[in-house]
N, C-alpha and C. Protein backbone atom coordinates (compact mmCIF):
# COMPACT_ATOMS: atom_id res chain seq x y z
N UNK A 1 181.97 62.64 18.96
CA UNK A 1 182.75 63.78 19.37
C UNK A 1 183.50 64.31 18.14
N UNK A 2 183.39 65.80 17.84
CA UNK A 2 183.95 66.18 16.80
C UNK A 2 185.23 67.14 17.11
N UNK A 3 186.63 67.22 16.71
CA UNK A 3 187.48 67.71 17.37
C UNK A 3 187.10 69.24 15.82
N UNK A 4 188.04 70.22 16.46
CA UNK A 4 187.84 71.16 15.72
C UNK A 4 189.37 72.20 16.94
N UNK A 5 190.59 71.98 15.29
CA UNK A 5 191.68 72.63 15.62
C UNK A 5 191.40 74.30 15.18
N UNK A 6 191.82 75.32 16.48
CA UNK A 6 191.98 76.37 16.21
C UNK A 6 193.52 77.21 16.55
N UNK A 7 193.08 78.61 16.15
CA UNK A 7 194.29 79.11 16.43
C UNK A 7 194.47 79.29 17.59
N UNK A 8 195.62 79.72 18.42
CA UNK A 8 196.04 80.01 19.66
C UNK A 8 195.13 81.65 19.74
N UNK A 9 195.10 82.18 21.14
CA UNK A 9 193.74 83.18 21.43
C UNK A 9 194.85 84.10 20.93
N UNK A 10 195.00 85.30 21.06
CA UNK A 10 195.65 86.53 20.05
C UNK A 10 196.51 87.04 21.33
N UNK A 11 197.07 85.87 21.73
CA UNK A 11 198.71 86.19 22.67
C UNK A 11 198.20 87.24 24.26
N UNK A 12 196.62 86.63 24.32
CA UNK A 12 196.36 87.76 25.67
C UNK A 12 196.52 86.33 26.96
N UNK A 13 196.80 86.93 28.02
CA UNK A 13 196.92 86.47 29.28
C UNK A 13 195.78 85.70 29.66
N UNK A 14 195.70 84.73 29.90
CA UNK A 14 194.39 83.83 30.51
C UNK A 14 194.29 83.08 31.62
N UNK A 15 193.74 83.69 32.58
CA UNK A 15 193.61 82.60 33.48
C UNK A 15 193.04 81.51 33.64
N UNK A 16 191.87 81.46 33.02
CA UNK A 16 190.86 80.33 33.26
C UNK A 16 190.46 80.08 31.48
N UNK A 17 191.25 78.82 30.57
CA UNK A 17 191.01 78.90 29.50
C UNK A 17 189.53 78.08 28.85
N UNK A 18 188.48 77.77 30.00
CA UNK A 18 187.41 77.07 29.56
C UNK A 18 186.64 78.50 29.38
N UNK A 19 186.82 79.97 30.51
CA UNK A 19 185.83 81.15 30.27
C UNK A 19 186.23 81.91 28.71
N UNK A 20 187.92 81.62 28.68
CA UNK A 20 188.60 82.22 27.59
C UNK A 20 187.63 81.75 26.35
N UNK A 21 187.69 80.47 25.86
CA UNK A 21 187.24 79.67 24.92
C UNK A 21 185.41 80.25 24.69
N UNK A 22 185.14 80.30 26.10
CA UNK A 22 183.50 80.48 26.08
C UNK A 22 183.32 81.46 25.51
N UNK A 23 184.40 82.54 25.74
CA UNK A 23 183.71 84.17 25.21
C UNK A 23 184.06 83.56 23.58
N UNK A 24 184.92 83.58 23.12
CA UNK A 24 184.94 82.92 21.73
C UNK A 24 184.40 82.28 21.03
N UNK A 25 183.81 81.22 21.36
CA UNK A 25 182.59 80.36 21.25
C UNK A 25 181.21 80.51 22.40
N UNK A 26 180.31 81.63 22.22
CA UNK A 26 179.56 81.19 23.76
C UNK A 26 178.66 80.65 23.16
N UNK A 27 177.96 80.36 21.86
CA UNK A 27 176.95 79.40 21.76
C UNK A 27 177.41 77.94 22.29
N UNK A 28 178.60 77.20 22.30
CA UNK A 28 178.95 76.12 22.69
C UNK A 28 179.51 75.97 24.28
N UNK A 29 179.46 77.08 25.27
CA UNK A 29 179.62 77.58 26.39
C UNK A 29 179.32 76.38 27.06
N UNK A 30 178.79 75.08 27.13
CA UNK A 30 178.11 74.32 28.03
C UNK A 30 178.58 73.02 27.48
N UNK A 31 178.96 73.19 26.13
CA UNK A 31 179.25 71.82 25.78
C UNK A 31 180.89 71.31 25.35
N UNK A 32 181.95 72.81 25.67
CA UNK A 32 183.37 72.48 25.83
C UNK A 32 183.97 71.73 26.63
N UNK A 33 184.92 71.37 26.04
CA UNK A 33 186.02 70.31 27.10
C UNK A 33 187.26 70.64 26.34
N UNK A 34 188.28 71.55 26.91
CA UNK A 34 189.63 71.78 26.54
C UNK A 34 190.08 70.55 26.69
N UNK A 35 191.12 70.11 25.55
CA UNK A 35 192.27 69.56 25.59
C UNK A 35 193.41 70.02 25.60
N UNK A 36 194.85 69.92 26.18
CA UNK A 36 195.70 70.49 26.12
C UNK A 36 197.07 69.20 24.87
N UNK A 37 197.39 70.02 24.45
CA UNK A 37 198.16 69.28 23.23
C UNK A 37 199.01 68.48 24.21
N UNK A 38 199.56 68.61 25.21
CA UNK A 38 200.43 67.47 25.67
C UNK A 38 199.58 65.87 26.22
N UNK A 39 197.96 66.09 26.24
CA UNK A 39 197.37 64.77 26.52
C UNK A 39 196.98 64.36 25.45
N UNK A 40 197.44 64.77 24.20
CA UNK A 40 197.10 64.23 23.04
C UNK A 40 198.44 63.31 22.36
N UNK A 41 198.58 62.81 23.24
CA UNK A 41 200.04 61.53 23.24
C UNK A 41 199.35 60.21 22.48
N UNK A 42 200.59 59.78 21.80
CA UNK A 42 200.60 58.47 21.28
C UNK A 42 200.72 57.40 22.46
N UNK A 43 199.44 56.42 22.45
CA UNK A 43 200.17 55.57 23.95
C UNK A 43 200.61 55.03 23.99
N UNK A 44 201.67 54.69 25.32
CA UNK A 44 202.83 54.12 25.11
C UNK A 44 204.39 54.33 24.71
N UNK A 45 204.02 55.55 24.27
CA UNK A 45 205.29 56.44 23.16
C UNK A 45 205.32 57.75 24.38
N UNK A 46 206.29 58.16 25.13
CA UNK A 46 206.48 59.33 25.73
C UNK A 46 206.50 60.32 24.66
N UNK A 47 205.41 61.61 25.14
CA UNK A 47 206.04 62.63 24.52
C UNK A 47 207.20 63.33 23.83
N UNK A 48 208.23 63.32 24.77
CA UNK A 48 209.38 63.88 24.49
C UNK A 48 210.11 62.97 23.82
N UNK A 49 209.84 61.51 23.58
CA UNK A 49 210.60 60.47 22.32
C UNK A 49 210.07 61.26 21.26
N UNK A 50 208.63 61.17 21.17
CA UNK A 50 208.04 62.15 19.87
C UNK A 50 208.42 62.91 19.05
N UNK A 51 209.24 63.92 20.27
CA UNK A 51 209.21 65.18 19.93
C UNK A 51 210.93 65.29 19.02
N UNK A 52 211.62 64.03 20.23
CA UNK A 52 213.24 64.46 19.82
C UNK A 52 212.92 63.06 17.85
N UNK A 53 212.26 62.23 18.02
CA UNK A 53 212.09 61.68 16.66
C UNK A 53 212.02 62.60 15.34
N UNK A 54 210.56 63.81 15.80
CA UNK A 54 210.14 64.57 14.91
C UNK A 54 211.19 66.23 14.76
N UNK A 55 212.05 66.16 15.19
CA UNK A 55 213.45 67.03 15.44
C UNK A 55 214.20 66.49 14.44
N UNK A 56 214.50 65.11 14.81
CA UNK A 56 216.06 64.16 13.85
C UNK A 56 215.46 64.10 12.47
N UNK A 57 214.05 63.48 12.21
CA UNK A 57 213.90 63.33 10.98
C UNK A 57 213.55 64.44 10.51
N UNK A 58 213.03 66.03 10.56
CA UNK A 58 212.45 66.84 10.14
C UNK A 58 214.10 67.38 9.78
N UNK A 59 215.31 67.53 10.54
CA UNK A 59 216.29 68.08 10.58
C UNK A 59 217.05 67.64 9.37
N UNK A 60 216.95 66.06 9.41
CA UNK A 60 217.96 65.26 8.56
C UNK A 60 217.22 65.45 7.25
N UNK A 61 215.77 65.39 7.13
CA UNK A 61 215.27 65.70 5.44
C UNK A 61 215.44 67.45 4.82
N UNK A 62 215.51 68.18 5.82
CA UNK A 62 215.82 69.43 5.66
C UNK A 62 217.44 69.77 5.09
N UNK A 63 218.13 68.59 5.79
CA UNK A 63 219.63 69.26 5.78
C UNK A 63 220.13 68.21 4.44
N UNK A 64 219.28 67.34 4.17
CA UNK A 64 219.62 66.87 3.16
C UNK A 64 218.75 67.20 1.55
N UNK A 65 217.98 67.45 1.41
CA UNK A 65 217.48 68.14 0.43
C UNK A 65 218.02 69.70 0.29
N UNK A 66 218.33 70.78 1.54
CA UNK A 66 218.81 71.74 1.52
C UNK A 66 220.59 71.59 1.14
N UNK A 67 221.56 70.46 1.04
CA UNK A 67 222.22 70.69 0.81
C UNK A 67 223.18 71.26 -0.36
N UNK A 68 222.11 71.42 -1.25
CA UNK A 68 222.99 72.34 -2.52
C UNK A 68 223.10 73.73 -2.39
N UNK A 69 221.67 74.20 -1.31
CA UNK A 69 221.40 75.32 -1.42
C UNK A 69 222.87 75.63 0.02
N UNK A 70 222.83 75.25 1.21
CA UNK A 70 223.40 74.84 2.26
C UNK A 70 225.30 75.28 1.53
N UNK A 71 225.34 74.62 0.83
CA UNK A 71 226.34 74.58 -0.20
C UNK A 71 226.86 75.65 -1.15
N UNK A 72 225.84 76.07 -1.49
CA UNK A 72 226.33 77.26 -2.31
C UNK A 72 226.50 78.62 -0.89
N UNK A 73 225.41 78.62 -0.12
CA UNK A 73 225.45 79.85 0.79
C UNK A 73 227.06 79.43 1.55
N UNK A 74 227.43 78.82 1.83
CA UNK A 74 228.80 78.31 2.29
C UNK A 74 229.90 79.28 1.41
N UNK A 75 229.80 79.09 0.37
CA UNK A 75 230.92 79.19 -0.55
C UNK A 75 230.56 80.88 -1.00
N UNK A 76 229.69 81.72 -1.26
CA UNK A 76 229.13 82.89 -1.48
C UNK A 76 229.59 83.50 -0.25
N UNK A 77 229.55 82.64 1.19
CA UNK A 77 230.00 83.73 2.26
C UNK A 77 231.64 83.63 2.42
N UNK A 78 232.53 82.43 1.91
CA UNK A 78 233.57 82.59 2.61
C UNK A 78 234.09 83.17 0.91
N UNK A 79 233.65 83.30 -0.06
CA UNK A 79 234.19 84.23 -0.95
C UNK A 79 233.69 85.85 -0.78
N UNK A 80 232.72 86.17 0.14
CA UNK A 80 232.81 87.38 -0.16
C UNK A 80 233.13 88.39 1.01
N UNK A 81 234.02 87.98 1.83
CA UNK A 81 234.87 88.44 3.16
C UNK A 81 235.51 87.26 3.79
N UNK A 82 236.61 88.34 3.79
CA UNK A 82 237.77 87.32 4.80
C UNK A 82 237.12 86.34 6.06
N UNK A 83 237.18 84.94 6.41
CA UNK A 83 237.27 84.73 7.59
C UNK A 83 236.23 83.61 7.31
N UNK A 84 236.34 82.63 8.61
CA UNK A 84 235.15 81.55 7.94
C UNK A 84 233.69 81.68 7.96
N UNK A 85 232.76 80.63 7.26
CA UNK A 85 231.66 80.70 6.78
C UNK A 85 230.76 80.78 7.82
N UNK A 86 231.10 79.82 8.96
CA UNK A 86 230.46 79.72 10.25
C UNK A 86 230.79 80.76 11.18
N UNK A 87 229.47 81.19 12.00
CA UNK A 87 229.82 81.91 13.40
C UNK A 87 229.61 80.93 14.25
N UNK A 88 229.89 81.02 15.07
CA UNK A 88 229.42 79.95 16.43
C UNK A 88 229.29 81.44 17.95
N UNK A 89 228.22 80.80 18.57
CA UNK A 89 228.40 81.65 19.82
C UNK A 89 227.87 80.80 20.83
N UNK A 90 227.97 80.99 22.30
CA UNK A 90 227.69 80.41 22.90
C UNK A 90 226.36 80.99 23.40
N UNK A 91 225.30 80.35 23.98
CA UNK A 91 223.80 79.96 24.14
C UNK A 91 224.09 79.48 25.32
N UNK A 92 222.61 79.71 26.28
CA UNK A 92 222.35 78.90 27.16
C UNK A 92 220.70 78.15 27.03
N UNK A 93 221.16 76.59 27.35
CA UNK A 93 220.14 75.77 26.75
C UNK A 93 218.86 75.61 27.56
N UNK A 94 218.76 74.22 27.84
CA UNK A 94 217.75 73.82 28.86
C UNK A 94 218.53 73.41 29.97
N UNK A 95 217.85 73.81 31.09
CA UNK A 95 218.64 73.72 32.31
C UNK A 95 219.73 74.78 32.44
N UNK A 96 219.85 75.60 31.54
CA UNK A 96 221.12 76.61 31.61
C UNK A 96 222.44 76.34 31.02
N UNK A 97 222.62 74.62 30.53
CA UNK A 97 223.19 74.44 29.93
C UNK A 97 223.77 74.55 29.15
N UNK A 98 224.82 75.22 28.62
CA UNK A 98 225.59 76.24 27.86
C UNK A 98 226.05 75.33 26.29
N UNK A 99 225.85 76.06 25.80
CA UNK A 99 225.88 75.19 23.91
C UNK A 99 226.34 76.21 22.80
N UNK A 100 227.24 75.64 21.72
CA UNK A 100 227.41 76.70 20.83
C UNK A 100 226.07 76.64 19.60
N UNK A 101 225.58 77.71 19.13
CA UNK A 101 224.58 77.51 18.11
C UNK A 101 225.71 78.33 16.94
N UNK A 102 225.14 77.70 15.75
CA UNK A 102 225.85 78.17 14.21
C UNK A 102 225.00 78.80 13.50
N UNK A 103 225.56 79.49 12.89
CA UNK A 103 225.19 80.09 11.91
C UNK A 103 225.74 80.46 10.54
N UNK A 104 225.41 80.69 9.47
CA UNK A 104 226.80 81.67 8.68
C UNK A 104 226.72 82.94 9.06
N UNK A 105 227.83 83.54 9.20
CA UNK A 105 228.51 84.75 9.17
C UNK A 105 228.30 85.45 8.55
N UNK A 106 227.16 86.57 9.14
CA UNK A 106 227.00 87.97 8.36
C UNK A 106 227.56 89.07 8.74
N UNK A 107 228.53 89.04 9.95
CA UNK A 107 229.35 90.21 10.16
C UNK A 107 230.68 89.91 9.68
N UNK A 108 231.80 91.19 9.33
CA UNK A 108 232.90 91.31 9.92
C UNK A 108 233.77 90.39 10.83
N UNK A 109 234.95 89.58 10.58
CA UNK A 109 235.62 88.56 11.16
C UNK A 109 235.50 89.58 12.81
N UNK A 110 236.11 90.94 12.65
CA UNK A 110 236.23 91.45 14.22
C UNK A 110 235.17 92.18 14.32
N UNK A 111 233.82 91.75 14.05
CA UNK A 111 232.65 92.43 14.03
C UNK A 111 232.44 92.64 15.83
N UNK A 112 232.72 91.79 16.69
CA UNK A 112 232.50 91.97 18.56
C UNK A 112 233.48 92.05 19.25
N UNK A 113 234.50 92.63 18.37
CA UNK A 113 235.58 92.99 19.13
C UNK A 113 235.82 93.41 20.60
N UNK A 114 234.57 94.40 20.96
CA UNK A 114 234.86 94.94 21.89
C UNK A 114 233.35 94.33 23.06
N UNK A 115 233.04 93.12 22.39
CA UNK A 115 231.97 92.36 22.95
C UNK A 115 230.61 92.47 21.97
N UNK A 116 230.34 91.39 22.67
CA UNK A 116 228.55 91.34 21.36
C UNK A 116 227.36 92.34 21.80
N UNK A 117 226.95 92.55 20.77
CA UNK A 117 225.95 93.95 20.92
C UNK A 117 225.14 93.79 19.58
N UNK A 118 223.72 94.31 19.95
CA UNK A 118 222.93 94.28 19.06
C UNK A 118 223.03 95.01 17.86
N UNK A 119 222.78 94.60 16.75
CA UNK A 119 223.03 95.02 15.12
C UNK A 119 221.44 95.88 15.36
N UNK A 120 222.07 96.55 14.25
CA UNK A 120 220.73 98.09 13.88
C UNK A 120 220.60 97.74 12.06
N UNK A 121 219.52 98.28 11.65
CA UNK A 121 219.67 98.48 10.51
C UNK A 121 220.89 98.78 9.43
N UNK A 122 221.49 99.87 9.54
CA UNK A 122 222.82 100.14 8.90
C UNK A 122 223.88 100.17 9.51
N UNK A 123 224.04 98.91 10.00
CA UNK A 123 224.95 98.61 11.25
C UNK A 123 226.64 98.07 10.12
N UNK A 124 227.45 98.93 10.24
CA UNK A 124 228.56 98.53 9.19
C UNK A 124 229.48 97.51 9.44
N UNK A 125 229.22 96.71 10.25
CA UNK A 125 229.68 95.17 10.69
C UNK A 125 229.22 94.59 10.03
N UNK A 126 227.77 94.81 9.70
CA UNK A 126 227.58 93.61 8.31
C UNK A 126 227.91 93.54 6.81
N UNK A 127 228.49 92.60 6.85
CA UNK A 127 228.52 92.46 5.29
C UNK A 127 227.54 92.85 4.01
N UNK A 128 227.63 93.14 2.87
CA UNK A 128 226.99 93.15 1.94
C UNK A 128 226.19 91.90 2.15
N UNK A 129 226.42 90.56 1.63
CA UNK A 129 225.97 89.50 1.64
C UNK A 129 225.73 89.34 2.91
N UNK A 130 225.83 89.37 3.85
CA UNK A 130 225.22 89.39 5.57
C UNK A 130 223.80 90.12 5.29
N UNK A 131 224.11 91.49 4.80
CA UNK A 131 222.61 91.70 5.01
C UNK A 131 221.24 91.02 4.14
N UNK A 132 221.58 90.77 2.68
CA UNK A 132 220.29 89.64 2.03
C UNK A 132 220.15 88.71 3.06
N UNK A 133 221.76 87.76 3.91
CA UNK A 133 221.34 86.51 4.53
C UNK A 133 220.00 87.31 5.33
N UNK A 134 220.50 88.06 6.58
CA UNK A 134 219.68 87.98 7.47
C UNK A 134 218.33 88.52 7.06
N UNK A 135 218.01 89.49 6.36
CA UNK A 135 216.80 89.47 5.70
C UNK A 135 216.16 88.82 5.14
N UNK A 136 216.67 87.91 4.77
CA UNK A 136 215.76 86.30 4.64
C UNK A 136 216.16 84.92 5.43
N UNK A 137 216.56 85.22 6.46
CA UNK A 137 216.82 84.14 7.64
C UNK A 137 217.81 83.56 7.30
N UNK A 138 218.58 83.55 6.09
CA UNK A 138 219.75 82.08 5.55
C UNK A 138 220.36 81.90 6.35
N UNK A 139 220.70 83.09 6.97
CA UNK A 139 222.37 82.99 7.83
C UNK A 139 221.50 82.07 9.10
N UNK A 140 220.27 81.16 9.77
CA UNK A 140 219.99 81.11 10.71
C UNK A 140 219.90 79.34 10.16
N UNK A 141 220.15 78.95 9.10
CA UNK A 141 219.90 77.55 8.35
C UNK A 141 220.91 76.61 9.12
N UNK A 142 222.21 76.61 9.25
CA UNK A 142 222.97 76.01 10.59
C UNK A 142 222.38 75.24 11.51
N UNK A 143 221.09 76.44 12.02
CA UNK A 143 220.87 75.67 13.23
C UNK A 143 220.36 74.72 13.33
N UNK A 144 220.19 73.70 12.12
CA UNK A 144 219.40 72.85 11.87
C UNK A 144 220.01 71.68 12.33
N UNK A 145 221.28 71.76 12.37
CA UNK A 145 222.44 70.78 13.02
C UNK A 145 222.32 70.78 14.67
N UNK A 146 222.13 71.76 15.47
CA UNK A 146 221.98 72.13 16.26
C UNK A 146 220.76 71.19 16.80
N UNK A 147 219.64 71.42 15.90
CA UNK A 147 218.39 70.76 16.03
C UNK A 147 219.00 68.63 16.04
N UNK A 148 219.43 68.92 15.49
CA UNK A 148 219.81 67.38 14.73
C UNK A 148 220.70 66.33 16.06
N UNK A 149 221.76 67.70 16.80
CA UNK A 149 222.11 67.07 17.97
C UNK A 149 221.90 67.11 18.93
N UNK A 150 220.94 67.62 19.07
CA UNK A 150 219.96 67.68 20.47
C UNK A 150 220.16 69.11 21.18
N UNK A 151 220.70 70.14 20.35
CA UNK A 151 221.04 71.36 21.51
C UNK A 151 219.86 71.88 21.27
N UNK A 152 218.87 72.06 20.21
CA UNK A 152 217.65 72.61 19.85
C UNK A 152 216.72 72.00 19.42
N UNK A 153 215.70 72.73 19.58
CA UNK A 153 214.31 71.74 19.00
C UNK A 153 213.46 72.84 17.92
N UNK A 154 212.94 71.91 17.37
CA UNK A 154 211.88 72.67 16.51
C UNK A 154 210.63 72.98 17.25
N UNK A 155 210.21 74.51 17.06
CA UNK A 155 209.19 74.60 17.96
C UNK A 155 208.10 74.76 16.65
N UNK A 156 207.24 73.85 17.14
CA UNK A 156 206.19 74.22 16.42
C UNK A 156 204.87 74.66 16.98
N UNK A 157 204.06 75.36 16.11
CA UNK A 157 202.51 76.21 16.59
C UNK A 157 201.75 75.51 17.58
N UNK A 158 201.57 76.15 18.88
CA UNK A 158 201.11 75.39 19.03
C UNK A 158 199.16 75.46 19.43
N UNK A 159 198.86 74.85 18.82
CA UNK A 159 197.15 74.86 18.16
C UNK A 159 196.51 74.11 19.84
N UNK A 160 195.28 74.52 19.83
CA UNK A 160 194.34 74.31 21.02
C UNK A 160 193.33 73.23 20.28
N UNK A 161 193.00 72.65 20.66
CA UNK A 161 191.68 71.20 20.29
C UNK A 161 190.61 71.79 21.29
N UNK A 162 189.84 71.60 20.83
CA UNK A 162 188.09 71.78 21.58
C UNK A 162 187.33 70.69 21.16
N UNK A 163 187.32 69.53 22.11
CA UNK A 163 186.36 68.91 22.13
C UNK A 163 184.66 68.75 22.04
N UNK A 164 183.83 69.22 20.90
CA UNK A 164 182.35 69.21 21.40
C UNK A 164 181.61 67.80 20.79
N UNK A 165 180.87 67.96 22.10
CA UNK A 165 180.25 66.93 22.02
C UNK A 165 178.64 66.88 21.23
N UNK A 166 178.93 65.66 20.13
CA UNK A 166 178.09 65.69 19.66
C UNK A 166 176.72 64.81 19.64
């Protein structure tokens, strides 16, 4: 049996993913067997241990090799506007469970004064330095802590296996 990882189908609706696969592959039409990534478990090891393992350690080598960089973006934001480095807002988790997620601060200390609302392009709540962060994600590096204490997870791609038999 030869496994052969592909990409996910191009985000269309499927009901039946053995006809999906077939139009994609129909020379192999007779000889598929979907796997779904959650029966591709370590045995013995629950999934979701897996998953919160590959969270802590992916989080903790991230937040520790990132900490110079982590470090300097800290100190660049609370020198270049009043107010601290972190935003915090509140989120709702799994189960609805309500959590603060972090970030650094690319607006204005009274940037939601009058409540939170979506930022636009030349939206003048943001900072100078707010706008490089969010144009290259920095200001979203925080949440890696987030990840680290269980309020978030790392989502990763997730890829389809096709079993053919050989």
């Amino acid at each position: 049996m030869e496994i052969i990882y592909t990409k996910p189908l191009m985000q269309a609706v499927v009901n039946d993913e053995y006809n999906a696969y077939a139009e994609v592959l129909p020379e192999a039409q007779r000889s598929l067997q979907l796997v779904r990534p959650e029966n591709l478990s370590t045995p013995g090891i629950p999934d979701s241990l897996m998953k919160r393992v590959f969270d802590v350690v992916f989080s903790l080598i991230l937040m520790l090799l990132g900490f110079p960089a982590f470090t300097l973006l800290y100190l660049i934001t609370r020198l270049s506007s009043r107010g601290p480095a972190f935003y915090k807002q509140e989120r709702n988790g799994r189960n609805g469970k309500p959590f603060h997620i972090y970030k650094f601060r690319s607006m204005h200390v009274d940037a939601e004064q009058y409540g939170p609302m979506l930022s636009s392009a030349n939206d003048p709540r943001i900072t100078r330095w707010g706008k490089i962060m969010c144009r290259s994600r920095l200001d979203e590096l925080p949440q890696f802590w987030n990840v680290l204490i269980g309020d978030m997870s790392i989502v990763r791609r997730n890829y389809r296996c096709i079993l053919i038999n050989s």
